[in-house]
C-alpha atoms as a PDB file:
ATOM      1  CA  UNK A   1     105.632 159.351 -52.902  1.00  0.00           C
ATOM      2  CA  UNK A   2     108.245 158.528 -55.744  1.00  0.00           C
ATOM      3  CA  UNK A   3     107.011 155.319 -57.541  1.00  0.00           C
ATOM      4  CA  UNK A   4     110.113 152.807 -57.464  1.00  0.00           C
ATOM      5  CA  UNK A   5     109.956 153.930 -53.245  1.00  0.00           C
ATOM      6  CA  UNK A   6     106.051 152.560 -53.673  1.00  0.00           C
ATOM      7  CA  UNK A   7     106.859 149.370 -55.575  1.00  0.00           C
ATOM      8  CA  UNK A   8     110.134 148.514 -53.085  1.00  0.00           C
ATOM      9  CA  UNK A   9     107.929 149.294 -50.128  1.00  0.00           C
ATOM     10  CA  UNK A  10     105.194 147.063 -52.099  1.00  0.00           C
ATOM     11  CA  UNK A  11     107.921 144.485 -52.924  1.00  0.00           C
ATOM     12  CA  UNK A  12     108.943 144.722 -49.547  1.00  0.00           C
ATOM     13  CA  UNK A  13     105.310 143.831 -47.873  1.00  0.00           C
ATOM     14  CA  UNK A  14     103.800 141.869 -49.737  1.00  0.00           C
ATOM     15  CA  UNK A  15     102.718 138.790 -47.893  1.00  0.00           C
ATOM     16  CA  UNK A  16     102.721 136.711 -50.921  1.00  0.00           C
ATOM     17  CA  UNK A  17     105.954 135.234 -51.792  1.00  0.00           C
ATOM     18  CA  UNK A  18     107.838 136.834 -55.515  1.00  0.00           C
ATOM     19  CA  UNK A  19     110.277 134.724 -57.180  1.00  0.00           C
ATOM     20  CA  UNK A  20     111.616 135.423 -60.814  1.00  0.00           C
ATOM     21  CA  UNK A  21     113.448 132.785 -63.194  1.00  0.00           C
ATOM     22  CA  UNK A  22     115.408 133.760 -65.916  1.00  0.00           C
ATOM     23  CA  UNK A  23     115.266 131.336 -69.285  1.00  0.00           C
ATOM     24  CA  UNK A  24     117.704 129.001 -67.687  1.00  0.00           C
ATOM     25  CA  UNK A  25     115.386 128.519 -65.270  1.00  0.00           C
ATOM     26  CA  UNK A  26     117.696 130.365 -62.207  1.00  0.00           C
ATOM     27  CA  UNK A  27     116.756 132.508 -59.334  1.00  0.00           C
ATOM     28  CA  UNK A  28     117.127 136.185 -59.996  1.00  0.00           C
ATOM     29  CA  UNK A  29     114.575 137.819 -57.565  1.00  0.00           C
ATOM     30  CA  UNK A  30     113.006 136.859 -54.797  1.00  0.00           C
ATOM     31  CA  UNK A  31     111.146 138.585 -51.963  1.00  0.00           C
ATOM     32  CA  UNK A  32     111.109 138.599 -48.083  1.00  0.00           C
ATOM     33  CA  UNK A  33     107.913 137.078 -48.065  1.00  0.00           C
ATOM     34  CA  UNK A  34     109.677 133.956 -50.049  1.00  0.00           C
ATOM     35  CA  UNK A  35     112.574 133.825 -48.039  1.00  0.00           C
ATOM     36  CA  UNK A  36     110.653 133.731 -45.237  1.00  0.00           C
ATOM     37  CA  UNK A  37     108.569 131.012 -46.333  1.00  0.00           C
ATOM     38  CA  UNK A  38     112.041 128.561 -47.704  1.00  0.00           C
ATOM     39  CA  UNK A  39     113.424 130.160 -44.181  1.00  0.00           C
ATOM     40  CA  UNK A  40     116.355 131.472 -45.979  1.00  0.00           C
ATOM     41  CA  UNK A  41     117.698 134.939 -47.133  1.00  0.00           C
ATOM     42  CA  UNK A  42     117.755 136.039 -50.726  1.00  0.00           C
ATOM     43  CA  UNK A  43     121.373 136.129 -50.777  1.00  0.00           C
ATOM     44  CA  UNK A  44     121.190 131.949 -50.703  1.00  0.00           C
ATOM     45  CA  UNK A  45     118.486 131.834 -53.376  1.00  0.00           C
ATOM     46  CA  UNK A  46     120.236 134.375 -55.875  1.00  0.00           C
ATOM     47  CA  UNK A  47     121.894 132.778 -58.871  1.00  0.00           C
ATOM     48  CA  UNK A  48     120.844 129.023 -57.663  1.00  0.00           C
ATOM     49  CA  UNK A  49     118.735 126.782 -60.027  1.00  0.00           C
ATOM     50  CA  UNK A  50     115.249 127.092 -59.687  1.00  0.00           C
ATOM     51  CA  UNK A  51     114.702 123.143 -59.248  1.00  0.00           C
ATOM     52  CA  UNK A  52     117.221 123.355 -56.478  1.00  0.00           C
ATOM     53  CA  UNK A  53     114.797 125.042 -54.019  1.00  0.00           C
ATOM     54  CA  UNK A  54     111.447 124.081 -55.740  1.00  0.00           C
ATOM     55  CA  UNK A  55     111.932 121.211 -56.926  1.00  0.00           C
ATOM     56  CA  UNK A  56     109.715 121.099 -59.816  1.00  0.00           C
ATOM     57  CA  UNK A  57     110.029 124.070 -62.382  1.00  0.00           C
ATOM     58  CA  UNK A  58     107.935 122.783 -65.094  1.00  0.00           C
ATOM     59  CA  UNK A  59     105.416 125.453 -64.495  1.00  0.00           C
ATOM     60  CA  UNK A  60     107.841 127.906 -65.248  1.00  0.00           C
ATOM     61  CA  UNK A  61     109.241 126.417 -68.635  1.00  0.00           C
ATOM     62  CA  UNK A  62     105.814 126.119 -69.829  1.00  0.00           C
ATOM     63  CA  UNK A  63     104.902 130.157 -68.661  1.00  0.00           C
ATOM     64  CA  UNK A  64     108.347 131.286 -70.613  1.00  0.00           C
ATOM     65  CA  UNK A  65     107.633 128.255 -73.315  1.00  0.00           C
ATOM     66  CA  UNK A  66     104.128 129.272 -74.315  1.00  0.00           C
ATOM     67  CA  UNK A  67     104.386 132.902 -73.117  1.00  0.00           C
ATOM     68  CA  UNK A  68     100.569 132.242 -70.947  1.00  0.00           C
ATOM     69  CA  UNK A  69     100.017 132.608 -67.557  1.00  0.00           C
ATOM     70  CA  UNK A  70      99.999 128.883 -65.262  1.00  0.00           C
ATOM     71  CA  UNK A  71      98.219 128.897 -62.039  1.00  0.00           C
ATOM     72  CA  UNK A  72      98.936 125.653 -60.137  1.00  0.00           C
ATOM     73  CA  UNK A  73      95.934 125.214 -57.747  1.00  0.00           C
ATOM     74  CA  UNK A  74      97.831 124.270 -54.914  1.00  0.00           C
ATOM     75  CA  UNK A  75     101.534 122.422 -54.067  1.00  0.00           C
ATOM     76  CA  UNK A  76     103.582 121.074 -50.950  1.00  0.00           C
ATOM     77  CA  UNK A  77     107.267 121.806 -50.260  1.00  0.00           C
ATOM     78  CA  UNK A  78     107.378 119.117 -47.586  1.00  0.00           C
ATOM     79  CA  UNK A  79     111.148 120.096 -46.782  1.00  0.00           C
ATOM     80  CA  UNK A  80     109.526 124.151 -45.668  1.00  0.00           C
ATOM     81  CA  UNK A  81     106.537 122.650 -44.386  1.00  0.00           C
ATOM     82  CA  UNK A  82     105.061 124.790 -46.905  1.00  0.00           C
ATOM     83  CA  UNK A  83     101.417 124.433 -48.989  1.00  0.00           C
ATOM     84  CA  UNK A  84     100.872 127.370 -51.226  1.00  0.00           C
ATOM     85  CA  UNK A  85      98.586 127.964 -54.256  1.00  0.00           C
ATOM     86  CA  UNK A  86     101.073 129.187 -56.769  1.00  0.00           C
ATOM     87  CA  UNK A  87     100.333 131.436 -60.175  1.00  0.00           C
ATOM     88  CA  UNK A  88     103.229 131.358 -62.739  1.00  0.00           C
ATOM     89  CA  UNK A  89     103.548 134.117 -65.728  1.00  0.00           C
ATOM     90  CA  UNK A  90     105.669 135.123 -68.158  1.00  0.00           C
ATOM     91  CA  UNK A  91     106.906 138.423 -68.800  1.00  0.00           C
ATOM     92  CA  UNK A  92     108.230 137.629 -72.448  1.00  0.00           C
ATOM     93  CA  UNK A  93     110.040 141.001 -73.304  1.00  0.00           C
ATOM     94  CA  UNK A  94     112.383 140.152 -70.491  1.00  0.00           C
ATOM     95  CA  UNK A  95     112.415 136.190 -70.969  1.00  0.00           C
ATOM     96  CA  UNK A  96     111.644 136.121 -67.654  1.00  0.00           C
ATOM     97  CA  UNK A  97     108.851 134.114 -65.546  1.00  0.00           C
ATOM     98  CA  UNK A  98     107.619 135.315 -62.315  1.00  0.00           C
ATOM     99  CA  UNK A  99     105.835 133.279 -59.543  1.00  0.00           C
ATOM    100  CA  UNK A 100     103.352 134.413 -57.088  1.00  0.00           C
ATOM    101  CA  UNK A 101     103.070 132.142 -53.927  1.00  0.00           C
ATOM    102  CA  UNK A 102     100.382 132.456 -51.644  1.00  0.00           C
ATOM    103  CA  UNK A 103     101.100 130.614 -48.243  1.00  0.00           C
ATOM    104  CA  UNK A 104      98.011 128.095 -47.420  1.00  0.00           C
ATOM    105  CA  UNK A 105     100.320 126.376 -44.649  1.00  0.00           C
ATOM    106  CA  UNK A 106      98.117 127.452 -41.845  1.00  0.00           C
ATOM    107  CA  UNK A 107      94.649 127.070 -43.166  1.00  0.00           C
ATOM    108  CA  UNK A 108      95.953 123.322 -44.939  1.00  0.00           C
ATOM    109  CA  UNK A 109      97.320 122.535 -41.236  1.00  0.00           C
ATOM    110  CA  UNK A 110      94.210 123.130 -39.763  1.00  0.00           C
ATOM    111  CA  UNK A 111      92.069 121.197 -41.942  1.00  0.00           C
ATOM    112  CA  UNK A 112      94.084 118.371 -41.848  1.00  0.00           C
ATOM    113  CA  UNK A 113      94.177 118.432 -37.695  1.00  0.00           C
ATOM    114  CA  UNK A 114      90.193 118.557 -38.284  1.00  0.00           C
ATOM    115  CA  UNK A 115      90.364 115.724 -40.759  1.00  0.00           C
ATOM    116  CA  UNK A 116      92.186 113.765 -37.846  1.00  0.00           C
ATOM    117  CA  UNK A 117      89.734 114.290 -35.644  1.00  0.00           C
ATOM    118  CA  UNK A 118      87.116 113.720 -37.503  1.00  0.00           C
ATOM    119  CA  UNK A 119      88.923 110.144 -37.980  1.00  0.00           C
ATOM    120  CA  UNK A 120      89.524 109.310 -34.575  1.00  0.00           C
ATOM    121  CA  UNK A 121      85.824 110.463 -33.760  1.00  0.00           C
ATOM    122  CA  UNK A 122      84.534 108.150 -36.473  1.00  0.00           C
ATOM    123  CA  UNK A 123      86.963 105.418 -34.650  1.00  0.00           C
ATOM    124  CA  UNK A 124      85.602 106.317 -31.289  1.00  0.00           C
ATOM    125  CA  UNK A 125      81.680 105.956 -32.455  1.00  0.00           C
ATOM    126  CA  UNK A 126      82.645 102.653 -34.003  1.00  0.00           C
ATOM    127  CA  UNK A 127      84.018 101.415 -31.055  1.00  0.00           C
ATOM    128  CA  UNK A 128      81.448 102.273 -28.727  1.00  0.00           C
ATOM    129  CA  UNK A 129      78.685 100.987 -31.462  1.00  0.00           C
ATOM    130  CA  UNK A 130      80.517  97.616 -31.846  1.00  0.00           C
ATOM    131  CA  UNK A 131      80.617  97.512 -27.597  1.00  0.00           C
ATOM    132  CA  UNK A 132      77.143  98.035 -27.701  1.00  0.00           C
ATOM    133  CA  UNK A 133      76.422  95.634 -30.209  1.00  0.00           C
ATOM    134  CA  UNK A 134      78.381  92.821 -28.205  1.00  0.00           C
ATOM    135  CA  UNK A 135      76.509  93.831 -24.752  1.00  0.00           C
ATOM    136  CA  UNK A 136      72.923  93.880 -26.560  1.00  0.00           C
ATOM    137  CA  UNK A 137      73.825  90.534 -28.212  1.00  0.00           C
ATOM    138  CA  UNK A 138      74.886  89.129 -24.435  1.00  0.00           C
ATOM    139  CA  UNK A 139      71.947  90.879 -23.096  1.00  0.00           C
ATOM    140  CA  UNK A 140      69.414  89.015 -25.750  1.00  0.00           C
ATOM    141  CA  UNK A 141      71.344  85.605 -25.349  1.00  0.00           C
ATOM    142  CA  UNK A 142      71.241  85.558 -21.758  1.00  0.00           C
ATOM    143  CA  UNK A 143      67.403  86.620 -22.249  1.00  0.00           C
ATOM    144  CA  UNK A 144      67.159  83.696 -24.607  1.00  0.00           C
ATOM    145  CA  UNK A 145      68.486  81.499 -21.823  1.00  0.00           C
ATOM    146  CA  UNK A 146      66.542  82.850 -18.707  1.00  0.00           C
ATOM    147  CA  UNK A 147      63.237  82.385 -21.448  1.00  0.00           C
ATOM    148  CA  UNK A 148      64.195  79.290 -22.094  1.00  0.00           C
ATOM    149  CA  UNK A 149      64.899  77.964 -18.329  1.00  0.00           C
ATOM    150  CA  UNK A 150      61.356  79.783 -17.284  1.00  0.00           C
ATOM    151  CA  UNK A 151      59.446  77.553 -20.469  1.00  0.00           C
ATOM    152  CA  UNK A 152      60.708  74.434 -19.397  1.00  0.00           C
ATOM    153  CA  UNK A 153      60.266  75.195 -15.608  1.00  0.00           C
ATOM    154  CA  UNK A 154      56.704  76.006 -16.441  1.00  0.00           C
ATOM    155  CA  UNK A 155      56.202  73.031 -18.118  1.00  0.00           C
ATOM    156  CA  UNK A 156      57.566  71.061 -15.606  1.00  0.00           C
ATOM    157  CA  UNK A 157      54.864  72.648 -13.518  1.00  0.00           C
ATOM    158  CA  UNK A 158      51.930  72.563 -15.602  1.00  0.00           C
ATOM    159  CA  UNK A 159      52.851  68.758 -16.092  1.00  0.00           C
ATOM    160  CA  UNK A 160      52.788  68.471 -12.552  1.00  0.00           C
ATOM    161  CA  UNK A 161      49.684  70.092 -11.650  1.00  0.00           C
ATOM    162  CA  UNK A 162      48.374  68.325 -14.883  1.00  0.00           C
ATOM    163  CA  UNK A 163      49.085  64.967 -12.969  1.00  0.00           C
ATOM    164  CA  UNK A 164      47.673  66.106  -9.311  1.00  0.00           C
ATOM    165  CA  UNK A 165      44.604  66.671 -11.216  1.00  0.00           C
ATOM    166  CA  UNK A 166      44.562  63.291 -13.240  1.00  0.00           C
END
């Protein structure tokens, strides 16, 4: 297989979203992996500021600014509904930077629909421990009462049988 046929068919599969700034900081590559992710074609992204579709490109001026690699641990592109963990480097014979995104959408999705539940569980077992709470407490104050009624009532009795005997 010819090599630039490998990288395009590479290019072309990788599941990881590619974008490339130049030193004004403006889209000249992207991926399909990318535009799948911004939900756009490449054609849209060519030529446009960075900051336009990211945002942010401050991990990028630093990459081509110190000419070492940035890997941002992980970011949200609320208007994609995207999460990725991005890795910016420079490729400084080309003043270039290049961006690897890595979409965590699915797995960040999930653990926040666990995170809910594990909320509205927690809510749940308060609820039913503060119902509980307010039953026992009726329970042991009626208790308190029906004690208290049988005491005196005993009393009453013992006095009287006290009396018969006197």
């Amino acid at each position: 297989m010819e090599t630039t046929t490998l990288w395009k068919q590479l290019w072309d599969y990788d599941p990881n979203g590619l974008l490339v700034l130049d030193k004004q900081l403006k889209i000249i590559v992207v991926n399909p992996a990318l535009c799948r992710m911004l939900r756009t074609t490449a054609g849209e992204l060519m030529g446009h500021p960075g900051a336009e579709v990211l945002g942010d490109v401050a991990e990028f001026r630093q990459a081509l600014a110190t000419g070492q690699k940035v890997e941002v641990s992980e970011r949200e592109f609320p208007r994609y509904d995207l999460y990725v963990r991005t890795l910016i480097f420079p490729i400084p014979a080309e003043e270039i930077a290049a961006g690897i995104f890595v979409d965590l959408t699915l797995e960040w999705k999930q653990e926040r629909e666990l995170n809910r539940l594990k909320q509205e569980a927690m809510q749940e077992v308060r609820l039913v421990v503060d119902k509980q709470m307010r039953v026992a407490q009726e329970i042991a104050g009626l208790l308190g009462e029906t004690t208290a009624e049988t005491k005196v009532s005993l009393l009453r009795l013992l006095d009287m049988l006290g009396k018969e005997k006197g």
